[in-house]
PDB file of N, CA and C in Angstrom:
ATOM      1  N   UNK A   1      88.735  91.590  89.797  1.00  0.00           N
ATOM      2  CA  UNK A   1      88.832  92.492  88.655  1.00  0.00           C
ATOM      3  C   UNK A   1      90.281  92.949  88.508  1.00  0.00           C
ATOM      4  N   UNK A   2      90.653  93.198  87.528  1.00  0.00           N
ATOM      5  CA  UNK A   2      92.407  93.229  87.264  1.00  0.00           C
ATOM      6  C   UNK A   2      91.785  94.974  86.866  1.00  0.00           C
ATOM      7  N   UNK A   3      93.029  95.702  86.688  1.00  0.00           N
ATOM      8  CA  UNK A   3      93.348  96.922  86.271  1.00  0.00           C
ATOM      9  C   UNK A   3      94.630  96.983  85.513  1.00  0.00           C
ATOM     10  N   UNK A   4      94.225  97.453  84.322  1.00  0.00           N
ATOM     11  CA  UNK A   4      95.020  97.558  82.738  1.00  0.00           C
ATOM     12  C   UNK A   4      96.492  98.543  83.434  1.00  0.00           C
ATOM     13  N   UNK A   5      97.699  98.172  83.072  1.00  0.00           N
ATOM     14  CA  UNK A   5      98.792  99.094  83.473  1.00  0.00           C
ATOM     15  C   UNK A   5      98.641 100.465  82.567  1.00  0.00           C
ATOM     16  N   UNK A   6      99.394 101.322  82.644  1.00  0.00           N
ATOM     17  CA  UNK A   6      99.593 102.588  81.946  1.00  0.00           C
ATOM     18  C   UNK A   6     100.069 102.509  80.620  1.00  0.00           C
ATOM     19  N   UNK A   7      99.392 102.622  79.518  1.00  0.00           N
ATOM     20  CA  UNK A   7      99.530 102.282  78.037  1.00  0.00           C
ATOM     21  C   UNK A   7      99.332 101.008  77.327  1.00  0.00           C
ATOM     22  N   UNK A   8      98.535 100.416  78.384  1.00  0.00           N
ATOM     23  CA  UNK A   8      98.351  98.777  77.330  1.00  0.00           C
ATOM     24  C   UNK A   8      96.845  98.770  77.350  1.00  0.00           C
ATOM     25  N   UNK A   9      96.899  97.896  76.414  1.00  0.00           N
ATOM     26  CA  UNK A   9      95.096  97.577  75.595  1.00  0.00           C
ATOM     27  C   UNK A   9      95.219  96.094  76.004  1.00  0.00           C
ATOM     28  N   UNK A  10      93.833  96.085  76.081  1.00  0.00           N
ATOM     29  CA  UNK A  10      93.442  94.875  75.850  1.00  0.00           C
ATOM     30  C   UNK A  10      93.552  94.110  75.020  1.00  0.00           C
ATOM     31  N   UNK A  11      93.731  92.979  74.822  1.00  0.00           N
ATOM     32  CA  UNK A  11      93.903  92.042  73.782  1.00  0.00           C
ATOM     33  C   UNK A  11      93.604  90.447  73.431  1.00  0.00           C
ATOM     34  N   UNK A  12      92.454  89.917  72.652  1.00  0.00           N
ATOM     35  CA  UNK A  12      92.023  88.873  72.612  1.00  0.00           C
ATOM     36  C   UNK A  12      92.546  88.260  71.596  1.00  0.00           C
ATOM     37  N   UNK A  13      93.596  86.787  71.819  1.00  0.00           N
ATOM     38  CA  UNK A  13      94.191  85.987  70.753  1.00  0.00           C
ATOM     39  C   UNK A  13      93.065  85.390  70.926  1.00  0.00           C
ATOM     40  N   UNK A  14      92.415  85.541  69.656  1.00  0.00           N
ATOM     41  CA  UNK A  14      91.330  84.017  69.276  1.00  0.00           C
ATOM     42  C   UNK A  14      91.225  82.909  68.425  1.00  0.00           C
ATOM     43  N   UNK A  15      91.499  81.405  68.681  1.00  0.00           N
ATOM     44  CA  UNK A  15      92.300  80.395  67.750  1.00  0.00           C
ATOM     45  C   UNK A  15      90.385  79.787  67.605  1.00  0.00           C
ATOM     46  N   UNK A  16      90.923  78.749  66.785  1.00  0.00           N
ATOM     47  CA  UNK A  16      89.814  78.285  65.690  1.00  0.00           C
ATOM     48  C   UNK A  16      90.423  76.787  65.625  1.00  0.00           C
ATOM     49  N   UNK A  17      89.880  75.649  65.460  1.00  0.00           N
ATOM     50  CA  UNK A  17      90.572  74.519  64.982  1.00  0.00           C
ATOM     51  C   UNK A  17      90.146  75.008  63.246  1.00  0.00           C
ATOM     52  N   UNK A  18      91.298  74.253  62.590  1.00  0.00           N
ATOM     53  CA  UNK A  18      90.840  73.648  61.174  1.00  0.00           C
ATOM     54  C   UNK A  18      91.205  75.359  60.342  1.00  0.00           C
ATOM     55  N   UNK A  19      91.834  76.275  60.381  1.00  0.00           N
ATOM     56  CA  UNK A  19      92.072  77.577  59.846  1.00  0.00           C
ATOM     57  C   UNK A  19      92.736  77.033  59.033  1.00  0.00           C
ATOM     58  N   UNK A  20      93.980  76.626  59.110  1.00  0.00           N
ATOM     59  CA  UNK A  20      94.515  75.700  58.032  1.00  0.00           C
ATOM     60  C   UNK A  20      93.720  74.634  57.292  1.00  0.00           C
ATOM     61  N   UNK A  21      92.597  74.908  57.105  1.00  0.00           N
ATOM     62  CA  UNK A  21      92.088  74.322  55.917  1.00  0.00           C
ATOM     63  C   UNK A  21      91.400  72.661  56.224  1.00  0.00           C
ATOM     64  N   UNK A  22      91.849  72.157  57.290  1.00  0.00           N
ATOM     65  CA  UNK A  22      91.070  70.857  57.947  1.00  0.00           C
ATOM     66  C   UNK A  22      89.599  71.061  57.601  1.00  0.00           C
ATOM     67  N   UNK A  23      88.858  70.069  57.260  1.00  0.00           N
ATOM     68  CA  UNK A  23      87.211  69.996  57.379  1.00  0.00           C
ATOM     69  C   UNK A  23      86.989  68.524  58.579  1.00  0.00           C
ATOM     70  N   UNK A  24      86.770  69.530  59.624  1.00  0.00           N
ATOM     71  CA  UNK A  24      85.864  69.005  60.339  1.00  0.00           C
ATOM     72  C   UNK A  24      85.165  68.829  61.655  1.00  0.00           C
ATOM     73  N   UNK A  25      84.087  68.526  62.364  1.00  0.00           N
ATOM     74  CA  UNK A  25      83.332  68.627  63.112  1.00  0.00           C
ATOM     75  C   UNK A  25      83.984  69.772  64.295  1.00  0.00           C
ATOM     76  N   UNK A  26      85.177  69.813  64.373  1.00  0.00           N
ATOM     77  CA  UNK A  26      85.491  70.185  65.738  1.00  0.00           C
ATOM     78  C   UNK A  26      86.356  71.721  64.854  1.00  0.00           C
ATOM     79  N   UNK A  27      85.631  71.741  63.255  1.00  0.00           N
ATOM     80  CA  UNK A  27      86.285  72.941  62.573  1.00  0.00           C
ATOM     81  C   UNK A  27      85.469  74.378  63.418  1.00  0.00           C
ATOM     82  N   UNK A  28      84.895  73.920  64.335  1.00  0.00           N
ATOM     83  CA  UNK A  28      83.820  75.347  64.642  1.00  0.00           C
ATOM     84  C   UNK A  28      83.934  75.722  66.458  1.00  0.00           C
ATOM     85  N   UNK A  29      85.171  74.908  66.761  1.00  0.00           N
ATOM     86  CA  UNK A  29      85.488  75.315  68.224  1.00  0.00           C
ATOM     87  C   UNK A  29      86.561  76.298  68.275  1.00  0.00           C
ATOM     88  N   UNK A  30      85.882  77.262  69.148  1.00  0.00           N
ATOM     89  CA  UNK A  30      86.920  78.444  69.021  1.00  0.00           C
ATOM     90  C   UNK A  30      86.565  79.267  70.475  1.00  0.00           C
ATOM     91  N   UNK A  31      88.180  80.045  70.774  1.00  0.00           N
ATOM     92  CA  UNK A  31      87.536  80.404  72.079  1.00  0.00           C
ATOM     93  C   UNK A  31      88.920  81.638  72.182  1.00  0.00           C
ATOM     94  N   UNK A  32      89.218  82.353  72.772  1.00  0.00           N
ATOM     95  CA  UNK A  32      90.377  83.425  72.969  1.00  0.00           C
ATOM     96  C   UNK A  32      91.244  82.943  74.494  1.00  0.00           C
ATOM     97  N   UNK A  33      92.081  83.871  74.270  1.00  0.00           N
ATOM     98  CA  UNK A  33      93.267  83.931  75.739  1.00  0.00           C
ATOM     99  C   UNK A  33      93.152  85.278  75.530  1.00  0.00           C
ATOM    100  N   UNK A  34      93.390  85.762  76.624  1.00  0.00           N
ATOM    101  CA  UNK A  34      93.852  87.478  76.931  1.00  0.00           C
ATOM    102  C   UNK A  34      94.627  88.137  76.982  1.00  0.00           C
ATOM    103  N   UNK A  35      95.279  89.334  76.963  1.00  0.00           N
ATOM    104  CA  UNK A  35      96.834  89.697  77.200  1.00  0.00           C
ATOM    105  C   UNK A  35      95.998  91.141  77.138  1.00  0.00           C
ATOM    106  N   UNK A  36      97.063  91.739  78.333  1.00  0.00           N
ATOM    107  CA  UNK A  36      97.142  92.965  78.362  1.00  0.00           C
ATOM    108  C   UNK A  36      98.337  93.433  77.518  1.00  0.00           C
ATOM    109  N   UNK A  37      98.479  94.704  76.562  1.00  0.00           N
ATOM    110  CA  UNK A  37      99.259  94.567  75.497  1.00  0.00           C
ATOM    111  C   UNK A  37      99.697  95.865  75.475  1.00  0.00           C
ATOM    112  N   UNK A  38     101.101  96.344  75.796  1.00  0.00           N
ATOM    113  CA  UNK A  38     101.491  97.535  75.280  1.00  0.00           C
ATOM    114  C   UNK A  38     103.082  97.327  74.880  1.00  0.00           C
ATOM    115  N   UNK A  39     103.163  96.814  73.548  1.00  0.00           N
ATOM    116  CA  UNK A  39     104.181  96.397  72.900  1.00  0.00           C
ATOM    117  C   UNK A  39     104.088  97.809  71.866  1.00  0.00           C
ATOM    118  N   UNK A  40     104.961  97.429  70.914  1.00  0.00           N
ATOM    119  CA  UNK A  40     105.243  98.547  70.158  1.00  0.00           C
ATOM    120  C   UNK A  40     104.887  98.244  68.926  1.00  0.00           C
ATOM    121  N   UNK A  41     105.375  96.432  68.532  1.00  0.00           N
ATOM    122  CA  UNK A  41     105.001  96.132  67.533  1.00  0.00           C
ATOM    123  C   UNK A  41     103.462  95.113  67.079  1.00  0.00           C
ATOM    124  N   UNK A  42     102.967  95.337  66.075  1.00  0.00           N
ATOM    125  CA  UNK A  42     101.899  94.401  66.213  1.00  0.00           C
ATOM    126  C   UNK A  42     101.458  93.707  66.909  1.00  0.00           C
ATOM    127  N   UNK A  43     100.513  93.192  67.613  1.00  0.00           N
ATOM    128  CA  UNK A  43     100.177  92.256  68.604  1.00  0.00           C
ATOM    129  C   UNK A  43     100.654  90.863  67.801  1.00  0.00           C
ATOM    130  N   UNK A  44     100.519  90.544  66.728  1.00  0.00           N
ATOM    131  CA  UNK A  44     100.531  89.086  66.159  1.00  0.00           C
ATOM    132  C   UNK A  44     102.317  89.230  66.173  1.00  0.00           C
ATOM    133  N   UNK A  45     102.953  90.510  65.733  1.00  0.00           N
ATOM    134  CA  UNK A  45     104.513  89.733  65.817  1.00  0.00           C
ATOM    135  C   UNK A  45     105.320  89.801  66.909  1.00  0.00           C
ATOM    136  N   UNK A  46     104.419  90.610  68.337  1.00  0.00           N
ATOM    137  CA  UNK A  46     104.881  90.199  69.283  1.00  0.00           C
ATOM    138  C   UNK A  46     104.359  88.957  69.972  1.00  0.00           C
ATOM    139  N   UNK A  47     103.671  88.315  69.848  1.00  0.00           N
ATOM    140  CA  UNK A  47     102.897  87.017  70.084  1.00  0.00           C
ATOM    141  C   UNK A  47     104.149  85.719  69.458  1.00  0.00           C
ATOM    142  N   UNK A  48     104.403  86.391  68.199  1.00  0.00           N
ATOM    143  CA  UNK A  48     105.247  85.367  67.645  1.00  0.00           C
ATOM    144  C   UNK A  48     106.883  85.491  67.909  1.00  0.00           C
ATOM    145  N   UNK A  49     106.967  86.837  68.069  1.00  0.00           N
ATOM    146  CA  UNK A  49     108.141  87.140  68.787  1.00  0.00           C
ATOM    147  C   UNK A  49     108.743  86.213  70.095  1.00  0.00           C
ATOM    148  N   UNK A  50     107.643  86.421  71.001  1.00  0.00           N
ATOM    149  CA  UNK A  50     107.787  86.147  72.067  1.00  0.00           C
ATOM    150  C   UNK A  50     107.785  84.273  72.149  1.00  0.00           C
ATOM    151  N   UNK A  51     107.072  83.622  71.407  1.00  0.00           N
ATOM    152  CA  UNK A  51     107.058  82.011  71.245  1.00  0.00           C
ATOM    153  C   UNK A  51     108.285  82.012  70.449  1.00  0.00           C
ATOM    154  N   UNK A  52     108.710  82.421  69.776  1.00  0.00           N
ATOM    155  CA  UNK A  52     109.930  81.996  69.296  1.00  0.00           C
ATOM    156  C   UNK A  52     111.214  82.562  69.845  1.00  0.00           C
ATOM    157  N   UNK A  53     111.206  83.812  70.966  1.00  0.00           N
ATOM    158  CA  UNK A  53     112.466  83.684  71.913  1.00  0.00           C
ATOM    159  C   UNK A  53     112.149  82.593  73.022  1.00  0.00           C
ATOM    160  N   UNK A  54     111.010  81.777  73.055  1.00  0.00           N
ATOM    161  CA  UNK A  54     111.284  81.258  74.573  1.00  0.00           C
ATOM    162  C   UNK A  54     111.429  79.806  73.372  1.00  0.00           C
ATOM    163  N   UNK A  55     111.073  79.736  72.442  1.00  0.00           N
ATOM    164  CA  UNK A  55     111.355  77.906  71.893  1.00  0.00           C
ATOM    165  C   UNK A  55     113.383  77.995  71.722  1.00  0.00           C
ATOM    166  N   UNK A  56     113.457  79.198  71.282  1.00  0.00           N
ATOM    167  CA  UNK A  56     115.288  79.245  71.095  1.00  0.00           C
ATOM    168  C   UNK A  56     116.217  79.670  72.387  1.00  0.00           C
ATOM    169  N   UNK A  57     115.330  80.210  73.344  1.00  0.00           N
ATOM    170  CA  UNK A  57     116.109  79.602  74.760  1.00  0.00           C
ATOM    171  C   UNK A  57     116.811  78.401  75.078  1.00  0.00           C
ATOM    172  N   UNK A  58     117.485  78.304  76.150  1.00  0.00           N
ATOM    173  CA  UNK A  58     117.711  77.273  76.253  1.00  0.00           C
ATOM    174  C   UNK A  58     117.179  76.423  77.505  1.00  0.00           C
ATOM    175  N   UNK A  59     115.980  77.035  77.883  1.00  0.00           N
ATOM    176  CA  UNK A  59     114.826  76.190  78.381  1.00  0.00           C
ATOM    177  C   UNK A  59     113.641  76.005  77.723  1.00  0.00           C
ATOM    178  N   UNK A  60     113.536  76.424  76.422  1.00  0.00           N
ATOM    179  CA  UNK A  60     112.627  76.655  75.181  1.00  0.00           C
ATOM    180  C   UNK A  60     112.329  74.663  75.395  1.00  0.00           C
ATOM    181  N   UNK A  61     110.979  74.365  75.275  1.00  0.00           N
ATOM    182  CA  UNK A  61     110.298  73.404  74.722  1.00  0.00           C
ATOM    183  C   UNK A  61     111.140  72.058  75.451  1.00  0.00           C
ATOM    184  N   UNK A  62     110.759  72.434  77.188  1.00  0.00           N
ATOM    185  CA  UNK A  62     111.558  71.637  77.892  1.00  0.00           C
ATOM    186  C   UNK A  62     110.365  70.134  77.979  1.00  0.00           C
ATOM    187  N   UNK A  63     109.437  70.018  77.343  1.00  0.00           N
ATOM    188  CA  UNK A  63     108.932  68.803  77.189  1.00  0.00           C
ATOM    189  C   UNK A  63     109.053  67.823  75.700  1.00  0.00           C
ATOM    190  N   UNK A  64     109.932  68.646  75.285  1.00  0.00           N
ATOM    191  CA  UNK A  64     110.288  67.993  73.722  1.00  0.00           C
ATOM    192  C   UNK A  64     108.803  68.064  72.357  1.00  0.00           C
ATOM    193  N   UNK A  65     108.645  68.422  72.629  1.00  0.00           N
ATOM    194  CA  UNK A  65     107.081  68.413  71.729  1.00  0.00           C
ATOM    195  C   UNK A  65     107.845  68.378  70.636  1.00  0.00           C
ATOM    196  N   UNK A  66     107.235  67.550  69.530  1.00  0.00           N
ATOM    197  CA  UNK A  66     107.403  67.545  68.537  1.00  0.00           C
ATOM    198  C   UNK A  66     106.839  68.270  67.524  1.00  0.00           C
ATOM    199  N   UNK A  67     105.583  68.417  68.129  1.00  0.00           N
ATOM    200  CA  UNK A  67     105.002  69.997  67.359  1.00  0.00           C
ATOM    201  C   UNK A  67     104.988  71.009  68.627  1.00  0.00           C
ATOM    202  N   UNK A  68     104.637  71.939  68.447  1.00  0.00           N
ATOM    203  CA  UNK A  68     104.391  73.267  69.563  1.00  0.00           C
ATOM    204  C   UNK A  68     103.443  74.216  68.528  1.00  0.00           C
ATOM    205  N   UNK A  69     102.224  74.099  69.010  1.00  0.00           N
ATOM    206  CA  UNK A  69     101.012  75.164  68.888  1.00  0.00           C
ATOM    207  C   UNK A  69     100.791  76.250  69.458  1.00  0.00           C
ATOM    208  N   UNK A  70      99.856  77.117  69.541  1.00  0.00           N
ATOM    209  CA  UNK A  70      99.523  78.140  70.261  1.00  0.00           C
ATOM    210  C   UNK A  70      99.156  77.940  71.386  1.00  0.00           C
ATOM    211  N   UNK A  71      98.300  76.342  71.491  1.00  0.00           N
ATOM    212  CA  UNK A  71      97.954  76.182  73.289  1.00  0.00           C
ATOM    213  C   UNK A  71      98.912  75.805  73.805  1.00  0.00           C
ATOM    214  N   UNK A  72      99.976  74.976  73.400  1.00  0.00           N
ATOM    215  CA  UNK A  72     101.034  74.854  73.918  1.00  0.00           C
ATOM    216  C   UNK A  72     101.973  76.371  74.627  1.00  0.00           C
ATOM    217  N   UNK A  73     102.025  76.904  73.432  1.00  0.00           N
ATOM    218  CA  UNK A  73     102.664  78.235  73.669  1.00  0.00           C
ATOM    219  C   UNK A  73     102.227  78.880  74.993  1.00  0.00           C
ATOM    220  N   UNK A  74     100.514  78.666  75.199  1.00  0.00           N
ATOM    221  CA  UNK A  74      99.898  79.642  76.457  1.00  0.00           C
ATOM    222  C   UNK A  74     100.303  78.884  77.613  1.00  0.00           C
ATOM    223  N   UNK A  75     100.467  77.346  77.206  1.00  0.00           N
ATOM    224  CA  UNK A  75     100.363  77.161  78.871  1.00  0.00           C
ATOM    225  C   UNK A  75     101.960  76.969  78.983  1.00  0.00           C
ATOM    226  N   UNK A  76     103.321  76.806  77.899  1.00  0.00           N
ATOM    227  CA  UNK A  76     104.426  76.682  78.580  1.00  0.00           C
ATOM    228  C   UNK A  76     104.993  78.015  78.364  1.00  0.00           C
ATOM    229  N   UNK A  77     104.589  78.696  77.405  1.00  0.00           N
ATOM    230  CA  UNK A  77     105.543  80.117  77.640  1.00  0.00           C
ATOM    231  C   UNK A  77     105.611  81.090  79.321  1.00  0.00           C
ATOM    232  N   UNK A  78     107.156  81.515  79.554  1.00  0.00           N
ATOM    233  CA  UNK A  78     106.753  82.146  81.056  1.00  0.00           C
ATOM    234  C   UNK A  78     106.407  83.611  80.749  1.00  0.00           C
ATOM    235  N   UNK A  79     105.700  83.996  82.006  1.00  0.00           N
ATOM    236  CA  UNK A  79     105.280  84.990  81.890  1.00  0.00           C
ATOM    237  C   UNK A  79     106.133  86.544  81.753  1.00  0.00           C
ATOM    238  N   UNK A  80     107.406  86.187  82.235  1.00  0.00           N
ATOM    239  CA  UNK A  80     108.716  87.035  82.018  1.00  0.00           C
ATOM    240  C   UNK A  80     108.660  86.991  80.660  1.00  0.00           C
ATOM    241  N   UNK A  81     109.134  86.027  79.419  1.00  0.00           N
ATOM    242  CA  UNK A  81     109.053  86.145  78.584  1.00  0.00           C
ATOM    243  C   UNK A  81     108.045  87.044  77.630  1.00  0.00           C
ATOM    244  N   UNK A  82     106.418  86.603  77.996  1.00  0.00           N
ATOM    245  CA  UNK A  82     105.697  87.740  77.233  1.00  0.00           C
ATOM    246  C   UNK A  82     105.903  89.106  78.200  1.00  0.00           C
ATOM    247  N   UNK A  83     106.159  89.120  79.154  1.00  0.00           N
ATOM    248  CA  UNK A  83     106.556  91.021  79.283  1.00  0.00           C
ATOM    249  C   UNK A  83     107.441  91.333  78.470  1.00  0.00           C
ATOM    250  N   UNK A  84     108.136  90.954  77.956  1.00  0.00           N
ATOM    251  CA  UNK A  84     109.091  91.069  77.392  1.00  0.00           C
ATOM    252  C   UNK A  84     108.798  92.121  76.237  1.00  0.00           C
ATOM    253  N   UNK A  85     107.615  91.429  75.439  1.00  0.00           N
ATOM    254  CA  UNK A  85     107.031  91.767  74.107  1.00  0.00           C
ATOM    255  C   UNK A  85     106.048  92.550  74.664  1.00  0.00           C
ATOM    256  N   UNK A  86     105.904  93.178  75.893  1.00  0.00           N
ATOM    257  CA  UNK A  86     104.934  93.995  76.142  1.00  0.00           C
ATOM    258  C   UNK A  86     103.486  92.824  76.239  1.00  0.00           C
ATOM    259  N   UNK A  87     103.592  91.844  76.427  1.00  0.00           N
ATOM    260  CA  UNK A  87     101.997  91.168  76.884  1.00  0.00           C
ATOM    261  C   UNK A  87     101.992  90.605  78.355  1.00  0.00           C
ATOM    262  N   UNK A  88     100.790  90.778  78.939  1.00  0.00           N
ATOM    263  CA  UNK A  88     100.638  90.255  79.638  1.00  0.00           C
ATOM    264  C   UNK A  88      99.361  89.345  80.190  1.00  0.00           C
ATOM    265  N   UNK A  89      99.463  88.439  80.770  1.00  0.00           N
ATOM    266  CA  UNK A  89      98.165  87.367  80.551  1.00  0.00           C
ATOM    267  C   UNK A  89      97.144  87.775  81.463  1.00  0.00           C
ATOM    268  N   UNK A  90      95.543  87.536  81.031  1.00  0.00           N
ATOM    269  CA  UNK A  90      94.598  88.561  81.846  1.00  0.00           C
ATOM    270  C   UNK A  90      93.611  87.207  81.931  1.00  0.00           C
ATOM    271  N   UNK A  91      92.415  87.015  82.774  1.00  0.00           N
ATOM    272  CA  UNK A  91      91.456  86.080  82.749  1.00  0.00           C
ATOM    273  C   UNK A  91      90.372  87.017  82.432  1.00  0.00           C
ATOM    274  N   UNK A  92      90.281  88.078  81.835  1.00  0.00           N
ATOM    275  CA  UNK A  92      89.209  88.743  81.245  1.00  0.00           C
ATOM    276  C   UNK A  92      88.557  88.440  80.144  1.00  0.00           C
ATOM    277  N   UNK A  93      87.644  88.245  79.619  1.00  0.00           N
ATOM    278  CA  UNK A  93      86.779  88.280  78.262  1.00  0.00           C
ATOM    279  C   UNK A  93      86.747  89.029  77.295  1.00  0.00           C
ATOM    280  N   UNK A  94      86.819  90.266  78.049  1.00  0.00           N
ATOM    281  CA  UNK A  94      86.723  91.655  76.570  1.00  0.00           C
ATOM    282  C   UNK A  94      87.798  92.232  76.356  1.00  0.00           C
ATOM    283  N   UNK A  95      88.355  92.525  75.215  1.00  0.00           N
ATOM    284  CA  UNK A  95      89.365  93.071  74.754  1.00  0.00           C
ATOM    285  C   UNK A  95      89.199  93.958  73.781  1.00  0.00           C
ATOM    286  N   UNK A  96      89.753  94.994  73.388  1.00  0.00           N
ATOM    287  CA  UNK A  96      89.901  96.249  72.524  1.00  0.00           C
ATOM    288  C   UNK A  96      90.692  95.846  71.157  1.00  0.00           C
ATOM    289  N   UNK A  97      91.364  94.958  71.372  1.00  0.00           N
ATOM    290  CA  UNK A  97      92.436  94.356  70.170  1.00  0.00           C
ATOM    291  C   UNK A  97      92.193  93.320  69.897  1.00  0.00           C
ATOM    292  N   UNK A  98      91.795  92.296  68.939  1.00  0.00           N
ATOM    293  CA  UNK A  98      91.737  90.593  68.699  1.00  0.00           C
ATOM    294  C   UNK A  98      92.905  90.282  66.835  1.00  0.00           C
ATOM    295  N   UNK A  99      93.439  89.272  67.653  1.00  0.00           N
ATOM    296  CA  UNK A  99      93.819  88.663  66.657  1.00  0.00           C
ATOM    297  C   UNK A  99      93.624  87.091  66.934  1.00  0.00           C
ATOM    298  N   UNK A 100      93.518  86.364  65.473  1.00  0.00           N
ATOM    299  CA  UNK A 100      93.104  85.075  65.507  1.00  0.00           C
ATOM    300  C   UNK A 100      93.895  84.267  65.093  1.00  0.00           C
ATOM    301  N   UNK A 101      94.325  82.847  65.839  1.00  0.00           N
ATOM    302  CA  UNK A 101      95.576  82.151  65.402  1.00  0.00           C
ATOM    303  C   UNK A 101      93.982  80.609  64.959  1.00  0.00           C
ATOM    304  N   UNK A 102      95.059  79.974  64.603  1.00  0.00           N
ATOM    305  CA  UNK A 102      94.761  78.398  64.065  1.00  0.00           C
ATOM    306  C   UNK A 102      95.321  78.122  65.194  1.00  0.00           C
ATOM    307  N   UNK A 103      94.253  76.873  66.034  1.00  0.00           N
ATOM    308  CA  UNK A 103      95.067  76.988  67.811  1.00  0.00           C
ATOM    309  C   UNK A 103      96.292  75.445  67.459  1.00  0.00           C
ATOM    310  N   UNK A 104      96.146  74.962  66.345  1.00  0.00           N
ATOM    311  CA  UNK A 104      97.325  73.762  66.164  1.00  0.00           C
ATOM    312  C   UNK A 104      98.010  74.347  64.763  1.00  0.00           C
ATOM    313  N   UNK A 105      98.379  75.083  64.695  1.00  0.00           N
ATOM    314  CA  UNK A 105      99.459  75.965  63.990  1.00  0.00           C
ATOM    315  C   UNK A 105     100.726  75.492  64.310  1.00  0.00           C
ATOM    316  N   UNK A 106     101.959  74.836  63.607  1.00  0.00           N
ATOM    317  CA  UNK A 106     102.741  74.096  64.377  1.00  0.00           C
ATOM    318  C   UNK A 106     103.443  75.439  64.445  1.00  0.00           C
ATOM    319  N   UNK A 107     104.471  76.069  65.322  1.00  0.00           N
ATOM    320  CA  UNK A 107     105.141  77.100  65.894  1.00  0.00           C
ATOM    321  C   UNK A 107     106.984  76.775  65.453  1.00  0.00           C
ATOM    322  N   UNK A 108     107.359  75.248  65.404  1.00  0.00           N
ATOM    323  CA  UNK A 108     108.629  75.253  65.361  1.00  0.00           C
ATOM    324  C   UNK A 108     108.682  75.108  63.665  1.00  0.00           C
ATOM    325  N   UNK A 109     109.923  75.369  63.739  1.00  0.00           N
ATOM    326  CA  UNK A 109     110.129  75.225  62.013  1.00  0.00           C
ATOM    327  C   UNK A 109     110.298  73.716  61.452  1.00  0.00           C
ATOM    328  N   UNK A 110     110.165  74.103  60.118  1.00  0.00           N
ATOM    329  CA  UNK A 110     110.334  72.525  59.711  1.00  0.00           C
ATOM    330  C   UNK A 110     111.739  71.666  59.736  1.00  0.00           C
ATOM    331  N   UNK A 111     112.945  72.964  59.186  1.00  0.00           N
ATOM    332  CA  UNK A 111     114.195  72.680  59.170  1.00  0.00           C
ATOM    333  C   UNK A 111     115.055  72.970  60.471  1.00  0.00           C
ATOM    334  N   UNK A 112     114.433  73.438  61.663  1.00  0.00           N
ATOM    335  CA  UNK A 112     114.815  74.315  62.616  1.00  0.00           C
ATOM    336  C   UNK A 112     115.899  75.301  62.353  1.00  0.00           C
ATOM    337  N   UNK A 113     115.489  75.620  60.877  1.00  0.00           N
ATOM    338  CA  UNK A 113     116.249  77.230  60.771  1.00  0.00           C
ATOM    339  C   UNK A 113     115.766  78.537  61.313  1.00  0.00           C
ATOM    340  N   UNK A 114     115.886  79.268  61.883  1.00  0.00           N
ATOM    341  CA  UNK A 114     115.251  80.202  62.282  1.00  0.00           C
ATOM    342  C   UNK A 114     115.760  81.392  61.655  1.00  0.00           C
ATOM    343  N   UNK A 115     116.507  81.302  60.706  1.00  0.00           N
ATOM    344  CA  UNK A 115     117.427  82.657  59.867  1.00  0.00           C
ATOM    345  C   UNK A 115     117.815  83.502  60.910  1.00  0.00           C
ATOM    346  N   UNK A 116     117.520  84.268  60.293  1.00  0.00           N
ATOM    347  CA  UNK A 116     118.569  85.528  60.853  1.00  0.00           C
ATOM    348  C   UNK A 116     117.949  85.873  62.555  1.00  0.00           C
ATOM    349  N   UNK A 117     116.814  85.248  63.155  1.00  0.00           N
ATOM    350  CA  UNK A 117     116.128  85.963  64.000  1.00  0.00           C
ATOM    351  C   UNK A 117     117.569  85.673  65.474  1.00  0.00           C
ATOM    352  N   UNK A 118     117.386  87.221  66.241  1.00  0.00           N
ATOM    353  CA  UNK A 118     118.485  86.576  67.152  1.00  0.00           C
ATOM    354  C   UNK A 118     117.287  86.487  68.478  1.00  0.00           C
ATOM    355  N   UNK A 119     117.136  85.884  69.147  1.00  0.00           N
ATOM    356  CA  UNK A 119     116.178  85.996  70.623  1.00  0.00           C
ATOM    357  C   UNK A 119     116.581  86.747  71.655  1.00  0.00           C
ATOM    358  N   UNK A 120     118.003  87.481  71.588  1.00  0.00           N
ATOM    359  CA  UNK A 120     118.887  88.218  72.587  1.00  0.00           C
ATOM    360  C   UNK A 120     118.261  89.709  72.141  1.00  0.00           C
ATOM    361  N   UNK A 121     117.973  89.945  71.137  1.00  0.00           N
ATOM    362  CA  UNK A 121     117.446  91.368  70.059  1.00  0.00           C
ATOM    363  C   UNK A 121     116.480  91.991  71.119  1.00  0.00           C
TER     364      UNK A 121
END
């Protein structure tokens, strides 16, 4: 049994195949990851925060993926990184907070512009 730190919630990312609009058979598999969460900002833009300071690192997306998803994100992002954004990864089930991604959501950009975002911020 884990124990929640001082000011964080629970939190269930729950992905879906096919959110982006795909029809088909495997449109109805869906399942969550956990994070203990006491960020400041939204759970979804520290989620995205945090995948997009570790892809603009410069150990960011050390297997070259040509796309990078959300499952990608869970199993290569480090765990330093989401403290960062205030998350932290839990093997629990229930959570107080859920947000839901599309689990093949591609994560890198198309042009690899990232504008103005700095990852040092």
């Amino acid at each position: 049994m884990f124990e929640l730190l001082p000011g964080e919630k629970l939190l269930a990312v729950c992905w879906s195949y096919g959110l982006a609009g795909e029809d088909s058979p495997d449109d109805y598999d869906a399942g969550c990851w956990h994070f203990g969460y006491s960020g400041g900002a939204s759970p979804e833009e520290a989620l995205r925060d945090a995948v997009r300071d570790y892809l603009t690192s410069p150990n960011g997306n050390p297997n070259g993926y040509a796309h990078f998803n959300w499952g990608d994100a869970i199993d290569e992002v480090p765990k330093e990184i989401w403290a960062k954004y205030g998350l932290r990864e839990l093997p629990e089930e229930y959570a107080e907070l859920r947000v839901t991604v599309d689990h093949d959501e591609q994560l890198l950009p198309e042009d690899d512009d990232w504008g103005d975002y700095d990852a040092g911020a």
